[in-house]
Protein backbone atom coordinates (compact mmCIF):
# COMPACT_ATOMS: atom_id res chain seq x y z
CA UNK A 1 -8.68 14.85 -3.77
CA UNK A 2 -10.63 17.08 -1.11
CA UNK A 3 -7.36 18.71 -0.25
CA UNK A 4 -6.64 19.22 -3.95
CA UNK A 5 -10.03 20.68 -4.27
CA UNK A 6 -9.80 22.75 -1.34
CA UNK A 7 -6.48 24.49 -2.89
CA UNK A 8 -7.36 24.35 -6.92
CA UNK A 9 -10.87 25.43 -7.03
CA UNK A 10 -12.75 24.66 -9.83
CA UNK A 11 -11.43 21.59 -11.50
CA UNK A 12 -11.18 19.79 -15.01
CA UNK A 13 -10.81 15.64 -15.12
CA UNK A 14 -8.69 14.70 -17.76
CA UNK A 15 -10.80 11.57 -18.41
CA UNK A 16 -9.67 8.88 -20.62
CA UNK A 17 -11.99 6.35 -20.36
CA UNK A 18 -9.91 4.26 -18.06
CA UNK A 19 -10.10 3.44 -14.66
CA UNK A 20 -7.71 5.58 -13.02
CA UNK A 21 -8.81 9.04 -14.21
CA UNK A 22 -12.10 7.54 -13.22
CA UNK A 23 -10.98 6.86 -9.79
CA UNK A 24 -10.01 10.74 -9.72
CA UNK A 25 -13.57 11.24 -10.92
CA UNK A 26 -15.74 9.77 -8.21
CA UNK A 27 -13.31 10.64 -5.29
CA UNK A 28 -13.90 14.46 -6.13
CA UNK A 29 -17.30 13.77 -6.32
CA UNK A 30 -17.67 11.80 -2.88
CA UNK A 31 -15.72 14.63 -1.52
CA UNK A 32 -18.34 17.40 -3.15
CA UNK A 33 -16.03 18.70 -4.98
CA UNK A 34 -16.70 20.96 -7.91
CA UNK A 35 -15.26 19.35 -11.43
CA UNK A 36 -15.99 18.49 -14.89
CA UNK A 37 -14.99 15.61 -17.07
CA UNK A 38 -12.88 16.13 -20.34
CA UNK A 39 -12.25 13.96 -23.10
CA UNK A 40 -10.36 14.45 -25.93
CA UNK A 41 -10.92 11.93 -29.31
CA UNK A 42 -8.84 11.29 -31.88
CA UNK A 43 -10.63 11.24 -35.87
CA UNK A 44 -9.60 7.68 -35.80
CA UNK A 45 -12.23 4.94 -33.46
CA UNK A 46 -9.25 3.72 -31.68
CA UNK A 47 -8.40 7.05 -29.87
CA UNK A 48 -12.32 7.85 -28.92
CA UNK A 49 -13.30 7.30 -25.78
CA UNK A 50 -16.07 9.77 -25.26
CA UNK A 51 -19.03 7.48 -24.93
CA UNK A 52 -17.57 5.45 -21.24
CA UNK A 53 -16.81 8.90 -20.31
CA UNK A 54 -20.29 9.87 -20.75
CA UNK A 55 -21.18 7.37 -18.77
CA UNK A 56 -18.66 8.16 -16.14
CA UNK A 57 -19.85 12.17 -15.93
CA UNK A 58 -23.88 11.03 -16.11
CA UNK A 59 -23.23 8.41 -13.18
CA UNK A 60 -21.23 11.14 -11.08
CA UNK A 61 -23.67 13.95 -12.14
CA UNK A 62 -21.47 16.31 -13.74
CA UNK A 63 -20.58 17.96 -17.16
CA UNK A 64 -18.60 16.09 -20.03
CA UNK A 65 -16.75 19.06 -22.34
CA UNK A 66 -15.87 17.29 -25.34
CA UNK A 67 -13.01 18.13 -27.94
CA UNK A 68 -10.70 16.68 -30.86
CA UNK A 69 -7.86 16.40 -31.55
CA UNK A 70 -5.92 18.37 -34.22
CA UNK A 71 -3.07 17.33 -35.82
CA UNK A 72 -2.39 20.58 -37.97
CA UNK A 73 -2.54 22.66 -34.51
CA UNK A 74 0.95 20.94 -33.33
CA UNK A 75 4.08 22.42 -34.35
CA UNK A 76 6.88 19.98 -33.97
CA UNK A 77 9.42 22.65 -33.55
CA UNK A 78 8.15 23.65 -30.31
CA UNK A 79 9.10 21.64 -27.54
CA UNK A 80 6.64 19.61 -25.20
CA UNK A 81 9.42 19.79 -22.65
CA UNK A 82 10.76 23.33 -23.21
CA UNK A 83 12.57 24.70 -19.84
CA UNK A 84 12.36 21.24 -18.61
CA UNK A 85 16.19 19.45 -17.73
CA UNK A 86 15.68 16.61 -20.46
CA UNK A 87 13.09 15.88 -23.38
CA UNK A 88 10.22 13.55 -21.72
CA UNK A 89 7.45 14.92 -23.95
CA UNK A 90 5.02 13.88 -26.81
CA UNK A 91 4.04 15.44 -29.48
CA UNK A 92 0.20 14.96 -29.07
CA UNK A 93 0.40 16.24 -25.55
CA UNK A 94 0.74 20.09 -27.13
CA UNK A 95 -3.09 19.26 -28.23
CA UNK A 96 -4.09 18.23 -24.89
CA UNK A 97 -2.60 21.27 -23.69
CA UNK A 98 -4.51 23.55 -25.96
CA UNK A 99 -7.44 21.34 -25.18
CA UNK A 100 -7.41 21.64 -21.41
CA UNK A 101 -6.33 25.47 -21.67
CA UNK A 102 -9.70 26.34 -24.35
CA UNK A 103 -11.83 23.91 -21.57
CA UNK A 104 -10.58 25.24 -18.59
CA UNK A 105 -11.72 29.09 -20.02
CA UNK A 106 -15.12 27.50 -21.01
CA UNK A 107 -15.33 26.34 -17.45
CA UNK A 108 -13.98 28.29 -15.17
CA UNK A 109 -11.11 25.74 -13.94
CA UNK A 110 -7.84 26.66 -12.72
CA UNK A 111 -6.32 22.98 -13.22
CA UNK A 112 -6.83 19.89 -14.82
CA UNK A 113 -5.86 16.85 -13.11
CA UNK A 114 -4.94 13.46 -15.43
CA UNK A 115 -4.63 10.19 -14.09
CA UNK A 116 -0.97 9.56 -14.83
CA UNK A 117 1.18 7.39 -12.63
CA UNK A 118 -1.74 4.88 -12.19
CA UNK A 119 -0.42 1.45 -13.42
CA UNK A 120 2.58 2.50 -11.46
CA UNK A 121 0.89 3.22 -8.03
CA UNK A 122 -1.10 0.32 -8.51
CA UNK A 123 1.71 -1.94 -8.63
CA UNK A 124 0.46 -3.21 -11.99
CA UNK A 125 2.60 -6.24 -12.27
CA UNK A 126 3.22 -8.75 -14.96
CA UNK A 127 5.82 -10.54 -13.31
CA UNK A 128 5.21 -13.56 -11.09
CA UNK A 129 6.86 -11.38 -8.36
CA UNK A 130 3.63 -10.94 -6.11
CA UNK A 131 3.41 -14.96 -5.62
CA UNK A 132 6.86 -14.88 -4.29
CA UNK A 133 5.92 -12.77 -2.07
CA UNK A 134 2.41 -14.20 -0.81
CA UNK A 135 4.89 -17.51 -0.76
CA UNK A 136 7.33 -15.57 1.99
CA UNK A 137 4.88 -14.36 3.83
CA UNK A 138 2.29 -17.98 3.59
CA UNK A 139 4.11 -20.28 2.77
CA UNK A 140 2.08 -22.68 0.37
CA UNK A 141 -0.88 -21.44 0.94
CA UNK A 142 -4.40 -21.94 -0.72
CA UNK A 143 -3.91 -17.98 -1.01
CA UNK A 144 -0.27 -18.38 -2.63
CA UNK A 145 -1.93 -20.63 -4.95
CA UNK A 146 -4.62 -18.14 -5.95
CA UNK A 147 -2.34 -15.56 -6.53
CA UNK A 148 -0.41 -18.17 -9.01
CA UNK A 149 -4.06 -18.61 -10.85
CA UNK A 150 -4.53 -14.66 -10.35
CA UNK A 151 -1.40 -13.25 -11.96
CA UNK A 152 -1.48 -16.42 -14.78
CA UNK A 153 -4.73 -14.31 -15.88
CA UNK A 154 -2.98 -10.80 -15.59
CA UNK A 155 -0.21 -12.05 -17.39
CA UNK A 156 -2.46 -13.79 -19.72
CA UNK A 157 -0.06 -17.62 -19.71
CA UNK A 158 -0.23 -20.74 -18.86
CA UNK A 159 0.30 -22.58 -15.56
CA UNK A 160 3.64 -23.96 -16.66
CA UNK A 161 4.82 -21.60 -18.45
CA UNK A 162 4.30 -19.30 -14.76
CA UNK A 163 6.03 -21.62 -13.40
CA UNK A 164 9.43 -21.46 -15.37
CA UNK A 165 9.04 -17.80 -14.95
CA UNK A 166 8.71 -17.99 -10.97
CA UNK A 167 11.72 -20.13 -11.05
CA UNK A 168 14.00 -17.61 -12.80
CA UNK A 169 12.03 -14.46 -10.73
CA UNK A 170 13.33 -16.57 -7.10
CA UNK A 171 16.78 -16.80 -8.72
CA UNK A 172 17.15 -13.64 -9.21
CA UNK A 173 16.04 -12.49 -5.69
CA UNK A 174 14.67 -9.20 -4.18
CA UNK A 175 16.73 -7.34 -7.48
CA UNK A 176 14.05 -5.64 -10.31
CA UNK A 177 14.92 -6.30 -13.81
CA UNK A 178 17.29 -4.39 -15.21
CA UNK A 179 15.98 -0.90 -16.77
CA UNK A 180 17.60 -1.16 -20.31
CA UNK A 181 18.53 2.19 -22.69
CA UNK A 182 16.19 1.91 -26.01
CA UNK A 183 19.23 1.91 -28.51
CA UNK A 184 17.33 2.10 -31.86
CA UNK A 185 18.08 4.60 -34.30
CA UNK A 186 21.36 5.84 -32.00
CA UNK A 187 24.96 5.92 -33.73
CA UNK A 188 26.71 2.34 -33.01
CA UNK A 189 29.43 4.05 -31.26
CA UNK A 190 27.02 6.16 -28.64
CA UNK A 191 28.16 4.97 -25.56
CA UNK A 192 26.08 2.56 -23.62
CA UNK A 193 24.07 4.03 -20.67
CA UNK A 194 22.05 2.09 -19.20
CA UNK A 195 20.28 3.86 -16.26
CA UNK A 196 20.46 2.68 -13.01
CA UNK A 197 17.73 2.74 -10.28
CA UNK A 198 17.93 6.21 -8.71
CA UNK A 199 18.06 4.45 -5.40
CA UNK A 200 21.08 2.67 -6.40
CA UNK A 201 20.49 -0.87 -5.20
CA UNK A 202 16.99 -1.64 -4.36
CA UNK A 203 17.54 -5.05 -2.82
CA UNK A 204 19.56 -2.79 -0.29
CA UNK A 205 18.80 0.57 -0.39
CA UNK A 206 15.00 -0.05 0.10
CA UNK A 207 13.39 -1.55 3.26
CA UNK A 208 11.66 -4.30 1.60
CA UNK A 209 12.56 -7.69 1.69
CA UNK A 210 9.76 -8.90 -0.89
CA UNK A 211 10.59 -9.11 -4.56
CA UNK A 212 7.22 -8.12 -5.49
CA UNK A 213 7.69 -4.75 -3.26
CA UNK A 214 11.21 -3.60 -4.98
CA UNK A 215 9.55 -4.14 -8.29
CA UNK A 216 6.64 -1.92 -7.18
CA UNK A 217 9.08 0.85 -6.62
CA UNK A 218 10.59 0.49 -9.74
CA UNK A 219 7.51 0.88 -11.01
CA UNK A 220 7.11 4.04 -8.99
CA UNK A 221 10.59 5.35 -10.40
CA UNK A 222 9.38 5.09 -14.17
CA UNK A 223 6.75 7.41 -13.78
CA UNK A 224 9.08 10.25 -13.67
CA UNK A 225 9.21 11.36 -17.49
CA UNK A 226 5.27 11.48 -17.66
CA UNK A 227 3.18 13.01 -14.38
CA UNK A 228 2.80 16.18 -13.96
CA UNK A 229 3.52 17.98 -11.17
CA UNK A 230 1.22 20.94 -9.50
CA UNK A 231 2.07 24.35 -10.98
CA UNK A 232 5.66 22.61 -12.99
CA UNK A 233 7.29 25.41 -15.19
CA UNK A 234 6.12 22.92 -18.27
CA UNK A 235 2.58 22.52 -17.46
CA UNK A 236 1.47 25.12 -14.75
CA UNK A 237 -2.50 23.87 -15.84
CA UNK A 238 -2.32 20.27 -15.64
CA UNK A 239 -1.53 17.69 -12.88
CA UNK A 240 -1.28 14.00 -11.33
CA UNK A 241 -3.19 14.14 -8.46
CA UNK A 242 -2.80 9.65 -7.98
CA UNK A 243 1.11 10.87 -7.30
CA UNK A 244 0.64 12.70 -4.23
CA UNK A 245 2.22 11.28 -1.25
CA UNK A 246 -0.09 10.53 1.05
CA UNK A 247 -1.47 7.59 -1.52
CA UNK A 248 2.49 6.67 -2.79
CA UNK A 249 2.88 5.59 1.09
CA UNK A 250 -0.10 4.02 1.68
CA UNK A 251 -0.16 1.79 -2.02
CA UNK A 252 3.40 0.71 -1.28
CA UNK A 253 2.10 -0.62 2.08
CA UNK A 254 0.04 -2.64 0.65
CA UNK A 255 1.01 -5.88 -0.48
CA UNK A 256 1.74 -6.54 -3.83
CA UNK A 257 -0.70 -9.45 -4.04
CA UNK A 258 -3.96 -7.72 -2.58
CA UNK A 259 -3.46 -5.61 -6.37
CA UNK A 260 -3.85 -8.67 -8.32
CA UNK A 261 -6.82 -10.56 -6.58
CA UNK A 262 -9.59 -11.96 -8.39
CA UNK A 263 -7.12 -11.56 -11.65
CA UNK A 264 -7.66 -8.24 -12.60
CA UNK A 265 -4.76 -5.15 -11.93
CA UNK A 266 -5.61 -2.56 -9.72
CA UNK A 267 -7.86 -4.65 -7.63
CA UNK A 268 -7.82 -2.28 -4.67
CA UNK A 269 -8.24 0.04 -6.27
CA UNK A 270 -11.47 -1.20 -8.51
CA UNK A 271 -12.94 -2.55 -5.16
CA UNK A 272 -12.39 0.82 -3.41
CA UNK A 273 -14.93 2.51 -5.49
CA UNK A 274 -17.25 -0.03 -6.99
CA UNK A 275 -20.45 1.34 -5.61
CA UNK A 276 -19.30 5.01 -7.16
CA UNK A 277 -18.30 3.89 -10.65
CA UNK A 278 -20.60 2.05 -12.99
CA UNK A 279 -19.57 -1.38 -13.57
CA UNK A 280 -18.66 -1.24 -17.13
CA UNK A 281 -16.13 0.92 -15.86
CA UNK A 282 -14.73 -0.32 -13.03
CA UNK A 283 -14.37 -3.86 -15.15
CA UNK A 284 -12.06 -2.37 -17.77
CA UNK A 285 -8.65 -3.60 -18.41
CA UNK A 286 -8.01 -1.23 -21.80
CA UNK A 287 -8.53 1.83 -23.01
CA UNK A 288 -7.83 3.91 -26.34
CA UNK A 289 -5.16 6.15 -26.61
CA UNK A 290 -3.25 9.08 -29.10
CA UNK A 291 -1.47 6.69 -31.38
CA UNK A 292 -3.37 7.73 -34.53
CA UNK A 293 -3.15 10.87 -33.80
CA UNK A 294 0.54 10.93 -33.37
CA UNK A 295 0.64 8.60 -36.71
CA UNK A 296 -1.21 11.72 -38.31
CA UNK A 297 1.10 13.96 -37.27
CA UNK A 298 4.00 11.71 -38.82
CA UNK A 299 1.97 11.59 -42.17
CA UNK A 300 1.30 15.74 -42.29
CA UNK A 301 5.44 16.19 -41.47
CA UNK A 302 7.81 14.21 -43.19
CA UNK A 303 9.99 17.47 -44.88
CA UNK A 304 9.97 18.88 -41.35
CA UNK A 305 10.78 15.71 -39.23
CA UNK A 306 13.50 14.84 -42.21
CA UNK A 307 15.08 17.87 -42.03
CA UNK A 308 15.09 18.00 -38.10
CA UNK A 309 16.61 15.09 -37.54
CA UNK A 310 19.24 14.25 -40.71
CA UNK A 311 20.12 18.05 -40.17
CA UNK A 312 19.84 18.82 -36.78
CA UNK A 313 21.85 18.81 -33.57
CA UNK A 314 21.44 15.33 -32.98
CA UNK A 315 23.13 14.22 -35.99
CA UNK A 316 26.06 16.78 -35.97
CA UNK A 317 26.60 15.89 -32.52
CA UNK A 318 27.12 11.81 -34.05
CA UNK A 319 24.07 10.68 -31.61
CA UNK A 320 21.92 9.62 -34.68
CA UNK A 321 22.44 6.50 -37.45
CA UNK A 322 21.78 8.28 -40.79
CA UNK A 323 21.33 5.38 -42.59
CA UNK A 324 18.81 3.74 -39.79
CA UNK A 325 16.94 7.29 -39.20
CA UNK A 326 16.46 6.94 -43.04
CA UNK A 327 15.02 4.06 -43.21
CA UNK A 328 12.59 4.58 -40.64
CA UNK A 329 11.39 7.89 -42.27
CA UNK A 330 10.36 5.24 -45.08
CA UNK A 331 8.09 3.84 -42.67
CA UNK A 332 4.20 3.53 -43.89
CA UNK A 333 2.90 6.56 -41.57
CA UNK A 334 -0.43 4.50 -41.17
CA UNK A 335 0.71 1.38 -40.67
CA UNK A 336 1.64 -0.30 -37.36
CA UNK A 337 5.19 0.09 -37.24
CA UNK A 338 6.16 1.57 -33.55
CA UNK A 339 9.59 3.01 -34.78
CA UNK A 340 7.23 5.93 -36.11
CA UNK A 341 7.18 6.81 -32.07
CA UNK A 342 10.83 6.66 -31.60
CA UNK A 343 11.28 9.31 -34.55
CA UNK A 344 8.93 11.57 -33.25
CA UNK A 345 10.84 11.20 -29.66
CA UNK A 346 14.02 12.32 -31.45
CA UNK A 347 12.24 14.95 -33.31
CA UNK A 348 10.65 15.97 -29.55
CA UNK A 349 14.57 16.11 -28.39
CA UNK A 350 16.06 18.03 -31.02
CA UNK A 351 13.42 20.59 -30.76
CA UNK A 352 14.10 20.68 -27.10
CA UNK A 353 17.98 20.99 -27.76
CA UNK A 354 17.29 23.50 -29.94
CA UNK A 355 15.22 25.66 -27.77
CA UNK A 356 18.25 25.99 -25.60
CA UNK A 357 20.35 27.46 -27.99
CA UNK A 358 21.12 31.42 -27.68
């Protein structure tokens, strides 16, 4: 983060309450680094998190610039990932562009960094991969055991049911679970395309021999639709600092079970800067995030998102189900149905398939 500094100036923390944009946070500050936090709330409690930032900026000493979101500001015709090679975006991210862009003028920053990637570089793991590996490495250990207790509590089960779970994980061997295309609301006769690892096989292709450690890559290789990268043609503002390479090496040299000690993810990583952050902070396991504001924008839209998506390029191109895209715009906008997301995706790609035509 000193290097960053040392090249960006004046920065902005995109701070969301959470620990890893609050690990971003207090390394700046331990490297003197000039930064302020921002948050950005949704109208609805659940997407507020600007009192544990507070907290956050008053324990590192530094300025909290505080904003809302807007739902009638985003204009779902424009794409989130326009000039980008495929549609990775979400809608509510045009507000947190706005957001950063009107902060970063009030401040006097020339980027905003976002703590993106996290859960990823922190190999946070629900599978019982980690004590398979503590198991190669120990044998049966009073450590291997403790890892069995630890990721029972990250995973939030039962000792038995672990146990079936470990069985079918050492079946399988050093191979990650397969990474499965989301088929909902595509035409039946789409074909199939289920992505493979970009490394091909990762039992073979990768130097690790530990289950736990191929999973933690995998990990690594689904952050790719959502960090942002320094001065990106999409985003030249913001960026995801926790993806730099310097910490990708040195988090996949750790093992996978140091992440998960004591039972909470991203154990490291807490432990690492416990006398920095307060405690309330460093203890959290959940956050809020933009889903009521991205329900809002479903509610203000319907005509728009109807007619981009049974009328669009999408559809004439036979990628979409009419009948299934239908009955999902039927969905209660403000109730808790997660297909709401998937629409808004599609509405996100034929924007972005749009934006390409002449």
């Amino acid at each position: 983060m000193q290097a960053w500094g040392s090249v960006s100036g004046r920065l902005l923390v995109s701070a969301s309450g959470g620990v890893d944009s609050s690990l971003i946070a207090a390394a700046l500050a331990t490297a003197g680094q000039d930064f302020a936090c921002l948050t950005i709330a949704t109208g609805d409690p659940s997407g507020d998190e600007r009192v544990p930032v507070r907290m956050l900026a008053n324990a590192l000493g530094v300025e909290t610039i505080e904003a809302r979101y807007d739902p009638r500001m985003v204009d779902l015709t424009i794409p989130v990932s326009l000039g980008l090679a495929r549609p990775s975006g979400k809608a509510f991210m045009q507000e947190v562009r706005r957001q950063a862009i009107k902060a970063a003028g009030r401040y006097g920053a020339s980027a905003v960094s976002d703590g993106n990637g996290g859960d990823n570089l922190f190999c946070y793991l629900h599978s019982p991969a980690p004590i398979l590996d503590r198991w190669r490495n120990e044998g049966l250990s009073r450590g291997t055991a403790a890892t069995y207790l630890d990721m029972c509590r990250i995973s939030q089960t039962t000792v038995p049911a672990m146990a079936r779970a470990l069985a079918l994980r050492a079946r399988r061997g050093a191979r990650p679970a397969a990474w499965t295309a989301d088929r909902r609301l595509l035409a039946n006769d789409v074909p199939a395309c289920d992505a493979p690892a970009a490394i091909g096989d990762p039992g073979q292709a990768v130097p690790f021999k530990h289950p736990g450690k191929v999973n933690h890559m995998a990990l690594l290789l689904r952050t790719q639709n959502f960090i942002h990268s320094a001065g990106g043609p999409a985003d030249p503002l913001q960026f995801s600092p926790l993806m730099s390479q310097p910490l990708v090496e040195l988090c996949l040299s750790i093992p996978t079970w140091i992440w998960c000690q004591g039972g909470i993810n991203r154990a490291l990583a807490r432990a690492a800067f416990s006398q920095e952050l307060p405690g309330a902070i460093v203890r959290r396991v959940s956050k809020a995030g933009p889903d009521s504001a991205m329900r809002v924008i479903f509610a203000q839209n319907p005509a728009l998102i109807r007619d981009m998506l049974r009328g669009g390029l999408l559809m004439a191109n036979g990628l979409l189900d009419a009948v299934a895209i239908d009955q999902a715009l039927a969905s209660d906008p403000h109730g808790e149905d997660p297909i709401i997301y998937r629409l808004l995706d599609f509405v996100e790609a034929e924007a972005w398939a749009r934006s390409w035509q002449p």
